[in-house]
C-alpha atoms as a PDB file:
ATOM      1  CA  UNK A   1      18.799  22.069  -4.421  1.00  0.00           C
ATOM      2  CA  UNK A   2      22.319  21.184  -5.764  1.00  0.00           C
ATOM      3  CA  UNK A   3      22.004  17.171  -4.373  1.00  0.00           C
ATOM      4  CA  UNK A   4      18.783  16.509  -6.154  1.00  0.00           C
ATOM      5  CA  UNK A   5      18.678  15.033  -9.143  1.00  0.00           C
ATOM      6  CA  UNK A   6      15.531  14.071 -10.860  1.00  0.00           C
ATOM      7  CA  UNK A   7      17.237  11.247 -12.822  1.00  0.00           C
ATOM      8  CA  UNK A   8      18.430   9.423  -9.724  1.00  0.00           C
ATOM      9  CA  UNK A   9      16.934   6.087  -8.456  1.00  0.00           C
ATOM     10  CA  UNK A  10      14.194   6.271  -5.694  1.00  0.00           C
ATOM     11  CA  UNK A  11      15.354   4.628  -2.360  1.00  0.00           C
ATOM     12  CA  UNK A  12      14.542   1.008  -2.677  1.00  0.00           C
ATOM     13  CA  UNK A  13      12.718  -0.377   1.158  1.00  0.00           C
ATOM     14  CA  UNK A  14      12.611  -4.188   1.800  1.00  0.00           C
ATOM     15  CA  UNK A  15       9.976  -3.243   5.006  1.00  0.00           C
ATOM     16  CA  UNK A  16       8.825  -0.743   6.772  1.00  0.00           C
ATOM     17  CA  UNK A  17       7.392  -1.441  10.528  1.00  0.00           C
ATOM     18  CA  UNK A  18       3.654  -0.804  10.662  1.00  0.00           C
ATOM     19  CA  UNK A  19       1.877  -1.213  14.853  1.00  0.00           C
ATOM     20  CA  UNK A  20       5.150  -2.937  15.677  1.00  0.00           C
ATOM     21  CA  UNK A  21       4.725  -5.891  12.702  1.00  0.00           C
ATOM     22  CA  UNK A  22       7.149  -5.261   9.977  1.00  0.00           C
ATOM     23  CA  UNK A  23       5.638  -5.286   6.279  1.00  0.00           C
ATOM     24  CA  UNK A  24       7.151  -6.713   3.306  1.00  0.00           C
ATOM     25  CA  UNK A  25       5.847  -6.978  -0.884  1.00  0.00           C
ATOM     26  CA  UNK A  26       2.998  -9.540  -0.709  1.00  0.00           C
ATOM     27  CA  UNK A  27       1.651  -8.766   2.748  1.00  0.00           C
ATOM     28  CA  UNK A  28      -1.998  -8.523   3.438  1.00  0.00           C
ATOM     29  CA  UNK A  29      -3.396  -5.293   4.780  1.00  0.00           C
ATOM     30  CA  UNK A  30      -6.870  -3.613   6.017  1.00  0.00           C
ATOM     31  CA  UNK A  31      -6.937  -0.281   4.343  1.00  0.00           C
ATOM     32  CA  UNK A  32      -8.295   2.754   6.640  1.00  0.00           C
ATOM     33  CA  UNK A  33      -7.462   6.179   4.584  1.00  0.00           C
ATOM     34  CA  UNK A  34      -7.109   8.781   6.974  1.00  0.00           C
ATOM     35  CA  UNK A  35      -7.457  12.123   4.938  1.00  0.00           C
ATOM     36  CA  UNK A  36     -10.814  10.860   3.413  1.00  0.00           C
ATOM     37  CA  UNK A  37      -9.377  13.114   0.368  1.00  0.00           C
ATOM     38  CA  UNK A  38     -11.954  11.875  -2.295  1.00  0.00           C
ATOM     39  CA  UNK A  39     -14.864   9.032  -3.077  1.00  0.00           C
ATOM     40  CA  UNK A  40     -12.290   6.241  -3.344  1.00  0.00           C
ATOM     41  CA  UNK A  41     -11.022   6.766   0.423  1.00  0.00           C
ATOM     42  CA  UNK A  42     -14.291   5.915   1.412  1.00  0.00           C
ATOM     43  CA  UNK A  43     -14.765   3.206  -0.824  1.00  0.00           C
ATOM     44  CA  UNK A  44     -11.471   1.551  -0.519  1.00  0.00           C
ATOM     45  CA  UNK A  45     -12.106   1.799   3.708  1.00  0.00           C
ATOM     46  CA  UNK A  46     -12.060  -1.493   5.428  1.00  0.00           C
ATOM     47  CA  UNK A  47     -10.591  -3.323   2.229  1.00  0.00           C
ATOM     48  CA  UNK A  48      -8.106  -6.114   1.863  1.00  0.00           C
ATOM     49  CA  UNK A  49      -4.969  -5.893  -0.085  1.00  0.00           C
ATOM     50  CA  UNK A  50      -1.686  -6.783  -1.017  1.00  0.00           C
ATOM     51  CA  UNK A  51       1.762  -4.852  -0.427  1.00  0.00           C
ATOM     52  CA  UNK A  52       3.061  -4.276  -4.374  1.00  0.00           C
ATOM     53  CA  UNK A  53       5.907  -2.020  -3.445  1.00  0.00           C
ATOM     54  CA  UNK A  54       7.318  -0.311  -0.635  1.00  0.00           C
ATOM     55  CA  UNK A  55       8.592   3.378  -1.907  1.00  0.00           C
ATOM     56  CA  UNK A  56       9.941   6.438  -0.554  1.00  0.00           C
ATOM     57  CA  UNK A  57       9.445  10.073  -2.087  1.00  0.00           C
ATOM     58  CA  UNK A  58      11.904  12.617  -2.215  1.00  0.00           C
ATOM     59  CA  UNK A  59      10.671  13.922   1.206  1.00  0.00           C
ATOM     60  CA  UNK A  60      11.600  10.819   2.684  1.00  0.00           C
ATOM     61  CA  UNK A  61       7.262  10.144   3.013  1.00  0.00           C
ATOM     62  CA  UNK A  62       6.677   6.350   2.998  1.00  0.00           C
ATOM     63  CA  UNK A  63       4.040   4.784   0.912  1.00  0.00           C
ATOM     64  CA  UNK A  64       2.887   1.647   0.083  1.00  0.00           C
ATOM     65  CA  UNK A  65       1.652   0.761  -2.763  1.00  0.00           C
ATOM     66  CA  UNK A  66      -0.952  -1.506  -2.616  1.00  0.00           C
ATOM     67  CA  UNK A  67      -3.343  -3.653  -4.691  1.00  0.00           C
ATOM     68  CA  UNK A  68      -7.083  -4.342  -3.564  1.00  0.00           C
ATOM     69  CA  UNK A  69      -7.093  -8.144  -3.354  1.00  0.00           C
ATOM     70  CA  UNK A  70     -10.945  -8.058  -4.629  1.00  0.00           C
ATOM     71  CA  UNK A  71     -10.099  -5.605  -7.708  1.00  0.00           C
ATOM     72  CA  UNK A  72     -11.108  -7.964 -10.861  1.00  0.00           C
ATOM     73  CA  UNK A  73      -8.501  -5.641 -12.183  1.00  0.00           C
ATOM     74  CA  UNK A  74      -5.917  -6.448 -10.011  1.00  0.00           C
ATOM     75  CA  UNK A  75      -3.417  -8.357 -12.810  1.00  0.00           C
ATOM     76  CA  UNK A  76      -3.262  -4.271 -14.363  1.00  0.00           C
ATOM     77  CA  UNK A  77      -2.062  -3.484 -10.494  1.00  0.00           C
ATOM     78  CA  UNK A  78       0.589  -5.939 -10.169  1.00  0.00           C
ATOM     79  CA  UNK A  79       1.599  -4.054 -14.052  1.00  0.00           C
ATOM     80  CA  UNK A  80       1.774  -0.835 -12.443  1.00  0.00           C
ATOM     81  CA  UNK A  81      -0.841   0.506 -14.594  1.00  0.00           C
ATOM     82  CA  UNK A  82      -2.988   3.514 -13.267  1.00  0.00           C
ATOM     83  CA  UNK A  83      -6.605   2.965 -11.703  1.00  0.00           C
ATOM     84  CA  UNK A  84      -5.517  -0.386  -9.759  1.00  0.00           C
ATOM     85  CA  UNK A  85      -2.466   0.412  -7.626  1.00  0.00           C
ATOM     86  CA  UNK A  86      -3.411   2.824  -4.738  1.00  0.00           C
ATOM     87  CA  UNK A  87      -0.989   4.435  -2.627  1.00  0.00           C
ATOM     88  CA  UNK A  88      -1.575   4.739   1.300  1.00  0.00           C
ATOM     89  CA  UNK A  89       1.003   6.035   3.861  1.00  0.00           C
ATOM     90  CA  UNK A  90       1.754   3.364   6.629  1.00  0.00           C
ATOM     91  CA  UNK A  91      -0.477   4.764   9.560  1.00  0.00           C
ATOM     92  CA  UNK A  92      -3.441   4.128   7.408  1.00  0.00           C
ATOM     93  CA  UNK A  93      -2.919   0.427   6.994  1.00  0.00           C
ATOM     94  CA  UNK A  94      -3.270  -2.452   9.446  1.00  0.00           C
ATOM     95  CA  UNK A  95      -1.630  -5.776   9.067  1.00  0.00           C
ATOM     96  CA  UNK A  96      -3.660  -8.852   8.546  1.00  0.00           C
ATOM     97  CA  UNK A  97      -2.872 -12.230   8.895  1.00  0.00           C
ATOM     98  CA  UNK A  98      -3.893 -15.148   6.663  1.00  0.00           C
ATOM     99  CA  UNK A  99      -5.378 -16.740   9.609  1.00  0.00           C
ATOM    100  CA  UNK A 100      -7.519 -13.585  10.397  1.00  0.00           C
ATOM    101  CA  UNK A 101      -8.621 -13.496   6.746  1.00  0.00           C
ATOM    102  CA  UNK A 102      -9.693 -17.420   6.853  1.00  0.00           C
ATOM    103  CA  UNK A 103     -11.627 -16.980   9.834  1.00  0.00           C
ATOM    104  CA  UNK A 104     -13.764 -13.836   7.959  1.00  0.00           C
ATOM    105  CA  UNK A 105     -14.484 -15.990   4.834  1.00  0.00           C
ATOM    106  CA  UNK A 106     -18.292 -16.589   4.347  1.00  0.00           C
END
């Protein structure tokens, strides 16, 4: 307990590999919660959204923080402001690619 200190800056992650693609801020992902924890797991499953930050607890847990690209909320997200930023560990999202998503459209 002497190394922690609560004041110190989290680990800042440029990527983090996800099925073998490597993620980046700004990359599209299909959401699939795995723990099915509350309402919102089941309501966010099968979404779209964007990478807002890649972050690291103290247990070294990834997470990424992610916005839900069809939240009319979404500008509070990108703010960092509760209710519109959702947090899902890597194994529970799968890359998409732009392509994929233009091929989906209506």
């Amino acid at each position: 307990m002497n190394d922690w200190n609560p004041f110190a800056s989290a680990p800042i992650r440029e990527s983090v590999q996800v099925f073998g693609v490597e993620l980046r801020k700004g990359d599209r992902v299909r959401l699939w919660p795995q723990k099915r924890a509350d309402i919102l797991d089941l309501a966010l499953t099968g979404k779209v959204a964007t990478i807002e930050a890649i972050e690291e607890d103290f247990e070294n847990q990834i997470h990424l923080a992610v916005i839900i690209d069809d939240d009319p909320g979404k500008d509070f997200g990108a703010l960092r402001q509760p209710g519109h930023r959702f947090f899902f560990l890597p194994e529970e999202v799968e890359p998409v690619s732009l392509e994929a998503l233009e091929e989906n459209k209506p």
